[in-house]
C-alpha atoms as a PDB file:
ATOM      1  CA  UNK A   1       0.000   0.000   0.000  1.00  0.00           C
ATOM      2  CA  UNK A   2       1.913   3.288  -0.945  1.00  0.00           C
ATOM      3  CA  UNK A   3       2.378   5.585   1.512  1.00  0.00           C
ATOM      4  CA  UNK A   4       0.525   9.306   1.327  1.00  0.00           C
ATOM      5  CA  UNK A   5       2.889  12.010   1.217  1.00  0.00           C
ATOM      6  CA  UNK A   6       3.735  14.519   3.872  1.00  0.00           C
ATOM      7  CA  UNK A   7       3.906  17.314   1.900  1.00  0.00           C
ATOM      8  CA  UNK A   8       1.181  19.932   0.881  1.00  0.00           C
ATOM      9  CA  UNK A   9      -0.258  19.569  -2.968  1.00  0.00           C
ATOM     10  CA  UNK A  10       0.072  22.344  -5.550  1.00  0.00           C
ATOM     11  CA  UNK A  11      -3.895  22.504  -5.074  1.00  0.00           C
ATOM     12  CA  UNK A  12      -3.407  22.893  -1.317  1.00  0.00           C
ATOM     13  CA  UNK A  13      -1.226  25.604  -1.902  1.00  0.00           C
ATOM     14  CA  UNK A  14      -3.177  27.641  -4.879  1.00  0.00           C
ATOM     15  CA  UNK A  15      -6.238  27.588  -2.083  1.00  0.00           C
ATOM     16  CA  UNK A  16      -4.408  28.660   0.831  1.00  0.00           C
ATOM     17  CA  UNK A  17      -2.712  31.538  -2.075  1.00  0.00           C
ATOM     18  CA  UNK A  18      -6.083  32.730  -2.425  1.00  0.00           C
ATOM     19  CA  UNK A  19      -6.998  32.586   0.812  1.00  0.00           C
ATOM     20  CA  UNK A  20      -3.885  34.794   1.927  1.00  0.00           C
ATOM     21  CA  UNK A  21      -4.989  37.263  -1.155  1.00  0.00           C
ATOM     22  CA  UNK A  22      -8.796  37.596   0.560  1.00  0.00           C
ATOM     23  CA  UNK A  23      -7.554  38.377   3.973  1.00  0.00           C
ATOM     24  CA  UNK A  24      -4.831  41.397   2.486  1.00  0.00           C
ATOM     25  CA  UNK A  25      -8.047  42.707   1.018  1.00  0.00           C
ATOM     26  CA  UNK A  26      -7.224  40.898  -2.334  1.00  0.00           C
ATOM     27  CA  UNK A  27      -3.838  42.415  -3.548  1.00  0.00           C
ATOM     28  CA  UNK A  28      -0.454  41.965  -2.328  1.00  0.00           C
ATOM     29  CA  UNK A  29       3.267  42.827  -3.195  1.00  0.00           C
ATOM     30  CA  UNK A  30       4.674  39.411  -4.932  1.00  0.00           C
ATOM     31  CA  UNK A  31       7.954  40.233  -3.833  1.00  0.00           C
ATOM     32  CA  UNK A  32       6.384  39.846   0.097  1.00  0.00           C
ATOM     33  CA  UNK A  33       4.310  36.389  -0.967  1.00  0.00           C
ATOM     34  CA  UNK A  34       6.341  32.863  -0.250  1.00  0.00           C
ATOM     35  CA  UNK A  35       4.500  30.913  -2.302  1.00  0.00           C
ATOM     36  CA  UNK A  36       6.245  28.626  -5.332  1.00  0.00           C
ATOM     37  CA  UNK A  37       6.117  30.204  -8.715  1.00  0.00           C
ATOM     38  CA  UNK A  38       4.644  26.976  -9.746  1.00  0.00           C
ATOM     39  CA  UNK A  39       1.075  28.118  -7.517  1.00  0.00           C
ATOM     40  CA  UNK A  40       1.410  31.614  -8.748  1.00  0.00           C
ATOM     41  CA  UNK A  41       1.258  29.889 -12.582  1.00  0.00           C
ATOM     42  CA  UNK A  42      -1.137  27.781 -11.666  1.00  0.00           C
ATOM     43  CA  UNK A  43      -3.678  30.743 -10.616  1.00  0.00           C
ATOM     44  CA  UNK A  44      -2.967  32.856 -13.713  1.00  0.00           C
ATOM     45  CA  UNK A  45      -3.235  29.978 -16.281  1.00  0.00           C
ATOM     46  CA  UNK A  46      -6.845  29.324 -14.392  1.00  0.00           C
ATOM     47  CA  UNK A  47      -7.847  33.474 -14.282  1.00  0.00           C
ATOM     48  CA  UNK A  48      -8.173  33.723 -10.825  1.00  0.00           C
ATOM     49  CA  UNK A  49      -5.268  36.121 -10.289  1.00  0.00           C
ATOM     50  CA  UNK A  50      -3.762  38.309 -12.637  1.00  0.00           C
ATOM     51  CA  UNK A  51      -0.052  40.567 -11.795  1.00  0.00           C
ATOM     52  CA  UNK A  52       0.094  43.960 -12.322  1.00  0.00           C
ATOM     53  CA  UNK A  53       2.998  46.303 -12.986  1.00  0.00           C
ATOM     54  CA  UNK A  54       1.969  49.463 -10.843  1.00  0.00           C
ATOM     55  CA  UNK A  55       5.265  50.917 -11.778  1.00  0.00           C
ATOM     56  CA  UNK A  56       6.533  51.007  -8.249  1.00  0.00           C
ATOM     57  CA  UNK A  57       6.185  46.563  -8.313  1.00  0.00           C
ATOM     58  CA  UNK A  58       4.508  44.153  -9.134  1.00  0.00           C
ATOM     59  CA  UNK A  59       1.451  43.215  -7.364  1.00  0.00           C
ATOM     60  CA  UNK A  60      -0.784  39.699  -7.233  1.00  0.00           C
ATOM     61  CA  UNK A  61      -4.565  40.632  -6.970  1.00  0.00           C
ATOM     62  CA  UNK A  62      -7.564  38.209  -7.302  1.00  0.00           C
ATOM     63  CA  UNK A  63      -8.844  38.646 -10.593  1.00  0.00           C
ATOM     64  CA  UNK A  64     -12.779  39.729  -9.019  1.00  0.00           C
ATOM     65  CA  UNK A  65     -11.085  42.492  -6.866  1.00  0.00           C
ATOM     66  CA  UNK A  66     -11.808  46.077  -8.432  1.00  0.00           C
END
C-alpha cells in the first residue's frame, strides 16, 4: 500500500494563495508572498489572479477584486 505524502499539494497551496490574497483585502506585493512560482502559474493559467505592474512593483490581486 503506498504511503501518502507529507507534503502539501500544488492545489493545497493555490487555495491557501487565495486565501492569503482575501484576507490582504485581495492584492499583495509578490515580492512579500512565499509561495512557489509553480502556484502563482497555476492561478494565472486558471484566471483567478492576474499581476500587475503598478510601476513602483509588481502586485498579485484576485482577478474579481476592483
Amino acid at each position: 500500500m503506498p504511503k501518502k505524502s507529507t507534503y502539501p499539494t500544488s492545489a493545497d497551496q493555490s487555495s491557501l494563495c487565495l486565501q492569503y490574497l482575501g484576507r490582504c483585502g485581495g492584492s499583495a506585493r509578490l515580492c512579500h508572498i512565499k509561495f512557489s512560482l509553480n502556484v502563482i502559474q497555476t492561478l494565472v493559467n486558471q484566471r483567478k489572479v492576474k499581476i500587475k505592474n503598478t510601476g513602483a512593483g509588481f502586485f498579485i490581486e484576485l482577478e474579481d477584486a476592483k
